[in-house]
C-alpha atoms as a PDB file:
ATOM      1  CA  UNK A   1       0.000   0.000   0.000  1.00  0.00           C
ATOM      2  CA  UNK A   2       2.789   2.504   1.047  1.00  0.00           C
ATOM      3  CA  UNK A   3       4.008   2.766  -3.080  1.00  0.00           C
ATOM      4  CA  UNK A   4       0.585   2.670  -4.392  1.00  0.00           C
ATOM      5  CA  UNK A   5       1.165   6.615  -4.974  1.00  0.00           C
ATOM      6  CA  UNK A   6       4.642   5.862  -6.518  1.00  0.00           C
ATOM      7  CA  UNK A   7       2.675   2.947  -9.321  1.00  0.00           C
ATOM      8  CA  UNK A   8       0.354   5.749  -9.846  1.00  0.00           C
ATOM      9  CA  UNK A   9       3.288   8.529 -10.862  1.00  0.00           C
ATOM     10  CA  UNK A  10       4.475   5.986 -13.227  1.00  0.00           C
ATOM     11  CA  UNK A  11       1.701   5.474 -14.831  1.00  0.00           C
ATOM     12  CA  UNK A  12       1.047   8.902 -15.605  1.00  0.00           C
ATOM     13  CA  UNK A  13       4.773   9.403 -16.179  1.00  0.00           C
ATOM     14  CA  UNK A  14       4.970   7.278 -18.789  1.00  0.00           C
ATOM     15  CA  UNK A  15       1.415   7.891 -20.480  1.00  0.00           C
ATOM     16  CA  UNK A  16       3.153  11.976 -20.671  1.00  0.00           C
ATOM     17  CA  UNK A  17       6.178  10.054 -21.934  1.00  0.00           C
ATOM     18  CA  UNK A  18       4.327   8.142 -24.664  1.00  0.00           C
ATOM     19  CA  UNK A  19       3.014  11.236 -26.046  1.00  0.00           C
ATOM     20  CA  UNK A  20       6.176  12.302 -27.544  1.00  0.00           C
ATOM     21  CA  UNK A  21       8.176   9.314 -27.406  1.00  0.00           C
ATOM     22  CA  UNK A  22       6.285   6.130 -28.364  1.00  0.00           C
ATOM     23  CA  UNK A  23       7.882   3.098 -28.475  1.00  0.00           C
ATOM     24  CA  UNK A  24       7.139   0.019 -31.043  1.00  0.00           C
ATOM     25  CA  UNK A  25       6.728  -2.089 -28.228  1.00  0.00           C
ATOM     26  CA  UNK A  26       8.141  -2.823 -24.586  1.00  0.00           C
ATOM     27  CA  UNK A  27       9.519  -6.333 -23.384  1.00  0.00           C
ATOM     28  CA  UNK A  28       8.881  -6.693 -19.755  1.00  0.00           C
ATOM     29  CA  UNK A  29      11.264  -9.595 -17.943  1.00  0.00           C
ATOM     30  CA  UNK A  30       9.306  -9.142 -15.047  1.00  0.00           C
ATOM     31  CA  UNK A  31       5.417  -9.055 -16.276  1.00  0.00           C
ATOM     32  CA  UNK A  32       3.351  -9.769 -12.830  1.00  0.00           C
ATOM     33  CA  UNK A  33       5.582  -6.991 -11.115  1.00  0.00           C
ATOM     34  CA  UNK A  34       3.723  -3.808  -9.852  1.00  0.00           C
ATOM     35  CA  UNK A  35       5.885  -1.775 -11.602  1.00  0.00           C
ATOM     36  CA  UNK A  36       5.630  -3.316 -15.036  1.00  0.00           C
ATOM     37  CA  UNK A  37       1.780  -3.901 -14.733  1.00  0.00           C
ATOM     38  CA  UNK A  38       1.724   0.250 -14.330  1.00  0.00           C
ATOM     39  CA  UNK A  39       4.164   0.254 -17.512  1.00  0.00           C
ATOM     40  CA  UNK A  40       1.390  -1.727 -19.653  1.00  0.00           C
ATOM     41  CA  UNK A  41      -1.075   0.416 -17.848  1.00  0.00           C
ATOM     42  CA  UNK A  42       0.452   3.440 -19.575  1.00  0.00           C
ATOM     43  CA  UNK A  43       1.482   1.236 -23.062  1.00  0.00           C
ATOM     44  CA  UNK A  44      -2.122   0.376 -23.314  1.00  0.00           C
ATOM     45  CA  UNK A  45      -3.559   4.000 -23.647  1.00  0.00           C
ATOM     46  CA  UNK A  46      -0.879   4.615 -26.232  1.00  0.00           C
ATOM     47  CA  UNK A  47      -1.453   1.462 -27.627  1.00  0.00           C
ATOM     48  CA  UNK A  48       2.001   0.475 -27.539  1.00  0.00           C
ATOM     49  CA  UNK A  49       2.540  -3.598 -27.850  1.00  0.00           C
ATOM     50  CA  UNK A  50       4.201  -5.148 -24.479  1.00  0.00           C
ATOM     51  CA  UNK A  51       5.560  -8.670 -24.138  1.00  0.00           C
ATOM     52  CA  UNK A  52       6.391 -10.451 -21.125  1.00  0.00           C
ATOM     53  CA  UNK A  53       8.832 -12.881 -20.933  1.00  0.00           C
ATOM     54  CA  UNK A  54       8.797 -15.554 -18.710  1.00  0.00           C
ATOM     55  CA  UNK A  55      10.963 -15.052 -15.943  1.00  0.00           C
ATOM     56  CA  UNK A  56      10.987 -18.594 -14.023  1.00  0.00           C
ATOM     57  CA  UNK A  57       9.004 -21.809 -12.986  1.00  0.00           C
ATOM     58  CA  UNK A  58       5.209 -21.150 -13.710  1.00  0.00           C
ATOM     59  CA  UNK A  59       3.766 -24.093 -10.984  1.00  0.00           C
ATOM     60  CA  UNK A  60       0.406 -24.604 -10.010  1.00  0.00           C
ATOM     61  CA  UNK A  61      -1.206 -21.886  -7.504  1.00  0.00           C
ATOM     62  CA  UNK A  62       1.725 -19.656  -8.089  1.00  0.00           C
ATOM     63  CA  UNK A  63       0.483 -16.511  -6.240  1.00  0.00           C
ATOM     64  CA  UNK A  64       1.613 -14.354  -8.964  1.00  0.00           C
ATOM     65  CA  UNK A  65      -0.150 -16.698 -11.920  1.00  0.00           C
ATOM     66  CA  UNK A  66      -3.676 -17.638 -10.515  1.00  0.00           C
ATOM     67  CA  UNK A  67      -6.430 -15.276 -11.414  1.00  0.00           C
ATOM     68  CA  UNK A  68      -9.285 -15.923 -13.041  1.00  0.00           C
ATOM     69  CA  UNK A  69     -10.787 -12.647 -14.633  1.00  0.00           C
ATOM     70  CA  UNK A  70      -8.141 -10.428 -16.617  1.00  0.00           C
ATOM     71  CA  UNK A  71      -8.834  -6.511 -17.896  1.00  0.00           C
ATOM     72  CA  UNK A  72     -10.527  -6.077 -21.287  1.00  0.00           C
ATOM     73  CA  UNK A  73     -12.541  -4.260 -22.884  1.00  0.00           C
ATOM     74  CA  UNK A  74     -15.471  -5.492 -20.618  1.00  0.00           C
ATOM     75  CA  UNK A  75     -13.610  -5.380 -17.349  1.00  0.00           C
ATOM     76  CA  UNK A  76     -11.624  -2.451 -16.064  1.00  0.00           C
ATOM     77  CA  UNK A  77     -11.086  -4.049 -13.204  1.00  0.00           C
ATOM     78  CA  UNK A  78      -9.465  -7.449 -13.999  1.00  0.00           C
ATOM     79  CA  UNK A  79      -5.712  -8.723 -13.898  1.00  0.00           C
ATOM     80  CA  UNK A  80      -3.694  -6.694 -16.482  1.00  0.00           C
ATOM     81  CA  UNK A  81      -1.303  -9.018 -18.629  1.00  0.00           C
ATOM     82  CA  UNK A  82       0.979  -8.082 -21.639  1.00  0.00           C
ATOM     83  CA  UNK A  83      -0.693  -8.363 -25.258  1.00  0.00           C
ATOM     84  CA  UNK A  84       2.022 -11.689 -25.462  1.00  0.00           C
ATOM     85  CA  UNK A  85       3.491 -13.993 -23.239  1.00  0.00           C
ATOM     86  CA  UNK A  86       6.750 -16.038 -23.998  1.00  0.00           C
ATOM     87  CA  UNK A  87       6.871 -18.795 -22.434  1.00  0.00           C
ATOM     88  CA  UNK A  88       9.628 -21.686 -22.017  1.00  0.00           C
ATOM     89  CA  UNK A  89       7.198 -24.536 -23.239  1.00  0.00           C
ATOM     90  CA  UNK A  90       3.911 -25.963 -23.723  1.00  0.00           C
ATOM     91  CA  UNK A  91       3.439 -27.561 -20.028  1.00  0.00           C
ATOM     92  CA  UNK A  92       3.566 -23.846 -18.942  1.00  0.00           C
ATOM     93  CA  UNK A  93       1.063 -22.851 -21.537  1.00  0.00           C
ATOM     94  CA  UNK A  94      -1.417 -25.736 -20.525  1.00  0.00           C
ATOM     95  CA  UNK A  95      -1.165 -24.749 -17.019  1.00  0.00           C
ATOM     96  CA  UNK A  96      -1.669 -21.286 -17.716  1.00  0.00           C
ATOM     97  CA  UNK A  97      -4.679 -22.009 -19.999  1.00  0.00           C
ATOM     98  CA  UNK A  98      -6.248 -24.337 -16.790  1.00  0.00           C
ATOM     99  CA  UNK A  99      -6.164 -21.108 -14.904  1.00  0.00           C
ATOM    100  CA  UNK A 100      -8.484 -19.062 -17.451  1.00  0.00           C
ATOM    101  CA  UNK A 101      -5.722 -17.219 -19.213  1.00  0.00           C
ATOM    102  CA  UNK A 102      -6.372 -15.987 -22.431  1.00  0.00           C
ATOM    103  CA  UNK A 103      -4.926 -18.241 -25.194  1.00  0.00           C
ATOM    104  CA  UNK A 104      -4.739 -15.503 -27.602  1.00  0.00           C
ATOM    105  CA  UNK A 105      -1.701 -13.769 -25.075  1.00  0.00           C
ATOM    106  CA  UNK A 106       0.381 -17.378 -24.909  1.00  0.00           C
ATOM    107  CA  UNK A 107       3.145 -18.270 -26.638  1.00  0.00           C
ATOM    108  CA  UNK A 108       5.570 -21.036 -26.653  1.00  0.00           C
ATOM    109  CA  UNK A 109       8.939 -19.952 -27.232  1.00  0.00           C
ATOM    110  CA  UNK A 110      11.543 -21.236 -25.060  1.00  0.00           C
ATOM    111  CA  UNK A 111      13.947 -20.431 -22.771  1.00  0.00           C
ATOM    112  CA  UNK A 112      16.367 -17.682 -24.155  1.00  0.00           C
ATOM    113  CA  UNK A 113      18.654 -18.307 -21.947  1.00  0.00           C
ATOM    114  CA  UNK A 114      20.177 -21.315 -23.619  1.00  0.00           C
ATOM    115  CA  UNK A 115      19.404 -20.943 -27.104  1.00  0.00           C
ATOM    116  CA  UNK A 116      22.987 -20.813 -27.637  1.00  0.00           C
ATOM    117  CA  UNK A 117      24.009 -23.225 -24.973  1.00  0.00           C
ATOM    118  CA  UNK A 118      26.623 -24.920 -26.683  1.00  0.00           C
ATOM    119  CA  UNK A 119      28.487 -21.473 -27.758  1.00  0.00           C
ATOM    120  CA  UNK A 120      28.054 -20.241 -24.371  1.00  0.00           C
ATOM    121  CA  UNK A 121      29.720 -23.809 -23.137  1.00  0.00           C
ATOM    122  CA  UNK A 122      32.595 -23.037 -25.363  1.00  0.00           C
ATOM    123  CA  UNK A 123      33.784 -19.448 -23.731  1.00  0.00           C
ATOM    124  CA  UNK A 124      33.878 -21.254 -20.547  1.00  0.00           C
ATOM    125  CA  UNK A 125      37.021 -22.313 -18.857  1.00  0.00           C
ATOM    126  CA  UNK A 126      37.033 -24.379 -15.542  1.00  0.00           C
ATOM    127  CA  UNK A 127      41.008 -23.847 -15.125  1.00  0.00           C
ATOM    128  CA  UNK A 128      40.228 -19.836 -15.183  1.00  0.00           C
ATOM    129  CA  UNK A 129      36.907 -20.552 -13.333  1.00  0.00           C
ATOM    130  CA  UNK A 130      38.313 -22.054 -10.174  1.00  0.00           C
ATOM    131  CA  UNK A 131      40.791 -19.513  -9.867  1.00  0.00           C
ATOM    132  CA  UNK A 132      38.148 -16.379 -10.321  1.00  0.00           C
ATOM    133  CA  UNK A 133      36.744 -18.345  -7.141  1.00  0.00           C
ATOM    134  CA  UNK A 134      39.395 -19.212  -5.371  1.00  0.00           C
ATOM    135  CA  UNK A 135      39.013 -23.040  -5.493  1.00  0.00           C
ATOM    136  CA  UNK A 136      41.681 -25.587  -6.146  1.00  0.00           C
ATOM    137  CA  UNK A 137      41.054 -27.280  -9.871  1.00  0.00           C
ATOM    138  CA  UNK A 138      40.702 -31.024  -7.804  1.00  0.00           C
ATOM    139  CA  UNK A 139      37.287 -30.431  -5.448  1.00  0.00           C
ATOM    140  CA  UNK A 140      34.226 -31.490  -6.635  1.00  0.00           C
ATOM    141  CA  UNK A 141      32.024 -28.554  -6.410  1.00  0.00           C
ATOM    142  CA  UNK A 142      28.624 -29.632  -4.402  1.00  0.00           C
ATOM    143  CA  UNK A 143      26.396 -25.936  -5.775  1.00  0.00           C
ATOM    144  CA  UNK A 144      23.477 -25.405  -3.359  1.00  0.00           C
ATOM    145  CA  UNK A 145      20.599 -23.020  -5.141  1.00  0.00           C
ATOM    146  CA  UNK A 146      18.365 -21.291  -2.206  1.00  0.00           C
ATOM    147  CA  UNK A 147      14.815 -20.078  -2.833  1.00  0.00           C
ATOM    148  CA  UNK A 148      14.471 -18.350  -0.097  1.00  0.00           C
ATOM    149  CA  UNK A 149      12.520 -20.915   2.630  1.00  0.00           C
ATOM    150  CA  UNK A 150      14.385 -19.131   5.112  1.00  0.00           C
ATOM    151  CA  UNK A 151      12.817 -17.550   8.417  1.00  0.00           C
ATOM    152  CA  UNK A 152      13.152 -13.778   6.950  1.00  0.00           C
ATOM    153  CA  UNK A 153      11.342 -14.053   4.393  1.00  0.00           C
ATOM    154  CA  UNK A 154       7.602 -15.120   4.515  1.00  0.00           C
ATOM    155  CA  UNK A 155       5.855 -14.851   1.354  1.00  0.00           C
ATOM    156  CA  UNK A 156       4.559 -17.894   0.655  1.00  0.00           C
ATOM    157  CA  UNK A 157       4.753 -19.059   4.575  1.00  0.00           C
ATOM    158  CA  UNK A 158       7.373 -19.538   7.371  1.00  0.00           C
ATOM    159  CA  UNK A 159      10.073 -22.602   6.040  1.00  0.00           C
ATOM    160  CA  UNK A 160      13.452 -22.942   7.059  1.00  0.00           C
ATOM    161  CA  UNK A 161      14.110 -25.916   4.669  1.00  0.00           C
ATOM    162  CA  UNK A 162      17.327 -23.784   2.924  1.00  0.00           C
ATOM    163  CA  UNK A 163      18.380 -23.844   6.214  1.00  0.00           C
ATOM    164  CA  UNK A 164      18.772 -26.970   7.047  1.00  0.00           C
ATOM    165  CA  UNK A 165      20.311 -27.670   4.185  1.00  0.00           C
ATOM    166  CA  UNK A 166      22.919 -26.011   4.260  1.00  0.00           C
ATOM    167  CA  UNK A 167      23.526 -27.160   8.189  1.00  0.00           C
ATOM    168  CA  UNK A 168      23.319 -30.831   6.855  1.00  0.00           C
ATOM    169  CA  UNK A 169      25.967 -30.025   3.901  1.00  0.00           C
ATOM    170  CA  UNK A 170      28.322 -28.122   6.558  1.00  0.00           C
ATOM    171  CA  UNK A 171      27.695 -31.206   8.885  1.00  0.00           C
ATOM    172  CA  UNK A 172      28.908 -33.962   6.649  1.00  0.00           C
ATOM    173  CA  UNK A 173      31.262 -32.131   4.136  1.00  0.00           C
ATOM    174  CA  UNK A 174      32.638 -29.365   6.411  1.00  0.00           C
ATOM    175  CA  UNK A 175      36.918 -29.219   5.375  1.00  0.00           C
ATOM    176  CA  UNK A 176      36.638 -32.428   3.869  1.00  0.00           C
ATOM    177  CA  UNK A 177      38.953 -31.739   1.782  1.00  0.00           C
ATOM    178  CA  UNK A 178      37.658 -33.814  -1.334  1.00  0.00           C
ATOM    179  CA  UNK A 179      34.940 -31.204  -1.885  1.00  0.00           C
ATOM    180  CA  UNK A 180      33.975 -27.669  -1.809  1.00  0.00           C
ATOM    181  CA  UNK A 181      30.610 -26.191  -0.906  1.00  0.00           C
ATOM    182  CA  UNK A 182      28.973 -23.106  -2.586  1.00  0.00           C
ATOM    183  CA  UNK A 183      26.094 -21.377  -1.642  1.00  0.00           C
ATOM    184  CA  UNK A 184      24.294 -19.614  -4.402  1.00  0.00           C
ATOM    185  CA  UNK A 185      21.365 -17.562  -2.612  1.00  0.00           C
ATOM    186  CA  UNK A 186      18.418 -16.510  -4.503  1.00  0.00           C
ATOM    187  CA  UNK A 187      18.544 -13.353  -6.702  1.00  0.00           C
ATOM    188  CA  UNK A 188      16.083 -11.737  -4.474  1.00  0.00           C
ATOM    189  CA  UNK A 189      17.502 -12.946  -0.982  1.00  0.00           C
ATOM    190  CA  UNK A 190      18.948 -10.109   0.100  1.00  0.00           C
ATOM    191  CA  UNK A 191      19.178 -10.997   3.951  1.00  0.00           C
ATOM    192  CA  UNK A 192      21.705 -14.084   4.059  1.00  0.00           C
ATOM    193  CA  UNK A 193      22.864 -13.284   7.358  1.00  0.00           C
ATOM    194  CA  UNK A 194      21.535 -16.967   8.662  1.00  0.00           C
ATOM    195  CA  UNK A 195      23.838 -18.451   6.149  1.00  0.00           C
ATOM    196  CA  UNK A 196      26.836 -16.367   7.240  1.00  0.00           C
ATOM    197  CA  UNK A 197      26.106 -17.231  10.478  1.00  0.00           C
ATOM    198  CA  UNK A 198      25.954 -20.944  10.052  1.00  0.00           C
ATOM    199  CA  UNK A 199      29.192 -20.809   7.309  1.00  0.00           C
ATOM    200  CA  UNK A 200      30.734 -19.087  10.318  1.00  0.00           C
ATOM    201  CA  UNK A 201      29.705 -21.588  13.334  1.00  0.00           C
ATOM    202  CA  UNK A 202      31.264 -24.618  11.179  1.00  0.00           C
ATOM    203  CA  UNK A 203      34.469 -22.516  10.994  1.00  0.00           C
ATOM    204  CA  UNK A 204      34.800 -23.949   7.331  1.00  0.00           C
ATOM    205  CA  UNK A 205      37.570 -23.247   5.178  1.00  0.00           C
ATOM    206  CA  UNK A 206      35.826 -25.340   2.031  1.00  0.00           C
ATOM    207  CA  UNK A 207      32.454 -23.640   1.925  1.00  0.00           C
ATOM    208  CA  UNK A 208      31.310 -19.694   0.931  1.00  0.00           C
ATOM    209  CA  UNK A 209      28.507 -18.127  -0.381  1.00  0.00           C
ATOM    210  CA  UNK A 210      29.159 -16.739  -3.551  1.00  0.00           C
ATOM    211  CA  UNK A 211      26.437 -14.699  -5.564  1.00  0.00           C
ATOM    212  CA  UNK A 212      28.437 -14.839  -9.114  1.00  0.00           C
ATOM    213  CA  UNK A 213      26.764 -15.543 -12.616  1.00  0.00           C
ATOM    214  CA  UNK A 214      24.995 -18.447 -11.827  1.00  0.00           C
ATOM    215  CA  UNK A 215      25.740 -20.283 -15.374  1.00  0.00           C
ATOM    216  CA  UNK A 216      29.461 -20.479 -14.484  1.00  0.00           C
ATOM    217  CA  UNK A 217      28.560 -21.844 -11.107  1.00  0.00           C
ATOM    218  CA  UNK A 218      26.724 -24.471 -12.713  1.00  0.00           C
ATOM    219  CA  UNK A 219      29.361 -25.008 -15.626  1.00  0.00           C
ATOM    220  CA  UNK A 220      31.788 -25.899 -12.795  1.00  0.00           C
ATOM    221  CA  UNK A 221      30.070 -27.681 -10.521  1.00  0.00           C
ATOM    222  CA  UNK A 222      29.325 -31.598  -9.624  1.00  0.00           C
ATOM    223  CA  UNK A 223      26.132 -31.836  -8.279  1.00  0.00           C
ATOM    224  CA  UNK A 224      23.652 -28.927  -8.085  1.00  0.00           C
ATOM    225  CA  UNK A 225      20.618 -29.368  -4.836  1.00  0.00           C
ATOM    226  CA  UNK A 226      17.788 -27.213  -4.407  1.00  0.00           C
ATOM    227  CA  UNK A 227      14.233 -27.447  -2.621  1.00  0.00           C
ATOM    228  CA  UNK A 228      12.575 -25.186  -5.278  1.00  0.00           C
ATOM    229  CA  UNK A 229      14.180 -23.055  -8.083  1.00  0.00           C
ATOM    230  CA  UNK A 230      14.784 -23.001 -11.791  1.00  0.00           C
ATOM    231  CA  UNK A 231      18.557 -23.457 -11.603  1.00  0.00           C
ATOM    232  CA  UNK A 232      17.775 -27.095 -11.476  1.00  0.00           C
ATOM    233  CA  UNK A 233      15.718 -26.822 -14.824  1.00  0.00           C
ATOM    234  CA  UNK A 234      18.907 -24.699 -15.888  1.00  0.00           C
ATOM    235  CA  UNK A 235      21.615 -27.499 -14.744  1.00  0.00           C
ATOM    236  CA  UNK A 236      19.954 -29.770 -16.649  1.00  0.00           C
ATOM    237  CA  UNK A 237      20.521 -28.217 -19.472  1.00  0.00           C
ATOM    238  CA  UNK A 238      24.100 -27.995 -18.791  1.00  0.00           C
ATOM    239  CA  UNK A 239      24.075 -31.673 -18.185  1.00  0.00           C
ATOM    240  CA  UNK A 240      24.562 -31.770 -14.509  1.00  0.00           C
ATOM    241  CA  UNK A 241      23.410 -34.290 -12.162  1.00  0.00           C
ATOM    242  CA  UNK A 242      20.718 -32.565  -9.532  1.00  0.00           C
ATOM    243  CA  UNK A 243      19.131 -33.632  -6.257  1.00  0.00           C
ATOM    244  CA  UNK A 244      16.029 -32.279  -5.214  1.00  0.00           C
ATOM    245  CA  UNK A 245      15.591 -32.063  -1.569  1.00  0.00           C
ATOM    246  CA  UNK A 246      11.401 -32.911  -0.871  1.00  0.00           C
ATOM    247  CA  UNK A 247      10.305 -32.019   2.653  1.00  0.00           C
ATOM    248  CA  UNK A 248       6.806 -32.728   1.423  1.00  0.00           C
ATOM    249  CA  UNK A 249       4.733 -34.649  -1.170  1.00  0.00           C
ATOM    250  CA  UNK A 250       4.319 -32.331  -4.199  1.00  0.00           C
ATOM    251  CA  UNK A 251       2.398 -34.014  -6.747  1.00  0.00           C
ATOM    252  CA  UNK A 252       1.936 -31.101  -8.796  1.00  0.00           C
ATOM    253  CA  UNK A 253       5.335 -30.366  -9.104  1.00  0.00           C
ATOM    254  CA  UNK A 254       7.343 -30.521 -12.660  1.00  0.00           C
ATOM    255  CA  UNK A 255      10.119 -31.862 -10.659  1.00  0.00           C
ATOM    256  CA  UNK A 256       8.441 -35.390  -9.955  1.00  0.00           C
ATOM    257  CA  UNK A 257       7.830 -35.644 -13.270  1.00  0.00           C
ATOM    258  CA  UNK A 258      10.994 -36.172 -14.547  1.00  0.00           C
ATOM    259  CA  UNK A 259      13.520 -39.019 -14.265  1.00  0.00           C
ATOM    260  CA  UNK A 260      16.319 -36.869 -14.700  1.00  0.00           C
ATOM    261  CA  UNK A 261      16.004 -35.316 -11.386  1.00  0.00           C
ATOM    262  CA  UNK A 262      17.221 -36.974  -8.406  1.00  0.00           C
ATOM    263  CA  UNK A 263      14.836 -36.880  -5.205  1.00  0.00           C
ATOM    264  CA  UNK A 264      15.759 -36.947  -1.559  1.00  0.00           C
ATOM    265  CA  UNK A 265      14.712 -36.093   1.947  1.00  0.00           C
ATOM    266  CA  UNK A 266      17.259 -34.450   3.956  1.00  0.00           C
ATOM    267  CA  UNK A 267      18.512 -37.320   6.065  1.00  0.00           C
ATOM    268  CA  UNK A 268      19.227 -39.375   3.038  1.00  0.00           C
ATOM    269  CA  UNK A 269      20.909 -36.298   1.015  1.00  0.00           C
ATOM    270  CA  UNK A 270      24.662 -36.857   2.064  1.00  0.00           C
ATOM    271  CA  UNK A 271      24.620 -40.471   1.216  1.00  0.00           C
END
């Protein structure tokens, strides 16, 4: 509520902007965001084309993806979406179409991240790599992807399930000195003071939290775990082994629908 005046300036920023300075259309990385809803807001009155590209895993009752009544001509007051989604594939598109979303908006186009995979595989060195890190060339790299089920942050509930994670990793593979442990928080997990302090505690010399480009983490890692995130999706397509850590049944989830993810509780994760 507190920015609510700040959408509104933007809004009638950019429909002043427009006047004088209209654009052919806007790509929005971001679409459900506040403040790109006010930019298509503004793009619609000038009607300027906006496309929103899919930013991440579309799952089931995503808070940000499950409304059933969307603004058009008949209703002012429904969900505002871009004129087109991109989106990575057709799974996403069939969910998306279960929830009421206009067909007419989807499209299937992929993941632009790796639609030059292999060419972005070739610029990448391990040898210079470890050393941008400071990591010796002979660990096997263990690459631990948060989504922030941490105490601070309580969006979608109160979970500590990155946390005991990373305890459980710092347990068993704490200056062992076969393997190194990276921490890769999410993008929007600003707060990682619970990590530090845990890192810390364990007195490690083999583990940090690093928030680098998170292809090159993948590139030189062994084994990537997660609870929840897209860098599993992404570590696939590098051709990395990954272990999914379930503290719950999910039977919605993408992620038990594929045999080329590896599933685990916690207590079984080490082994």
């Amino acid at each position: 509520d507190p920015f609510l005046p700040n959408y509104l300036q933007v809004i009638d920023s950019l429909t002043k902007f427009f006047e004088k300075n209209k654009p052919r259309a806007i790509f929005l990385p971001y679409e459900t965001g506040p403040l790109s809803l006010a930019i298509i807001i503004a793009a619609k009155k000038h009607n300027v084309k906006t496309i929103g590209l899919q930013h991440g895993y579309i799952y089931k009752y995503n808070p940000m993806y499950s409304f059933d009544s969307f603004h058009n001509q008949n209703n002012d007051l429904g969900f505002i979406i871009p004129e087109k989604i991109l989106l990575f594939g057709n799974q996403t598109k069939k969910l998306l179409l279960s929830n009421n979303y206009p067909k007419k908006n989807l499209f299937v186009f992929g993941n632009p991240n790796f639609f030059n995979i292999d060419e972005m595989i070739k610029t990448f060195s391990k040898k210079n790599l470890f050393q941008k890190f400071g990591i010796s060339e002979n660990k096997k790299i263990i690459l631990f992807t948060t989504g922030k089920l941490q105490p601070f942050y309580t969006n979608h509930g109160v979970y500590d399930h990155d946390v005991q994670i990373w305890k459980k990793l710092l347990e068993n593979f704490s200056n062992n000195s076969n393997y190194y442990l990276l921490l890769k928080p999410h993008p929007e997990e600003k707060n990682i003071q619970i990590y530090e302090q845990i890192l810390n505690n364990f007195n490690s010399k083999n583990a940090k939290i690093i928030q680098n480009n998170i292809n090159e983490l993948i590139f030189i890692s062994s084994v990537v775990i997660s609870v929840f995130s897209t860098t599993m999706l992404d570590s696939l397509c590098f051709k990395k082994p990954v272990i999914r850590v379930q503290f719950s049944e999910d039977s919605d989830s993408i992620f038990n629908n594929t045999n080329s993810i590896v599933n685990s509780n916690l207590n079984d994760l080490t082994s």
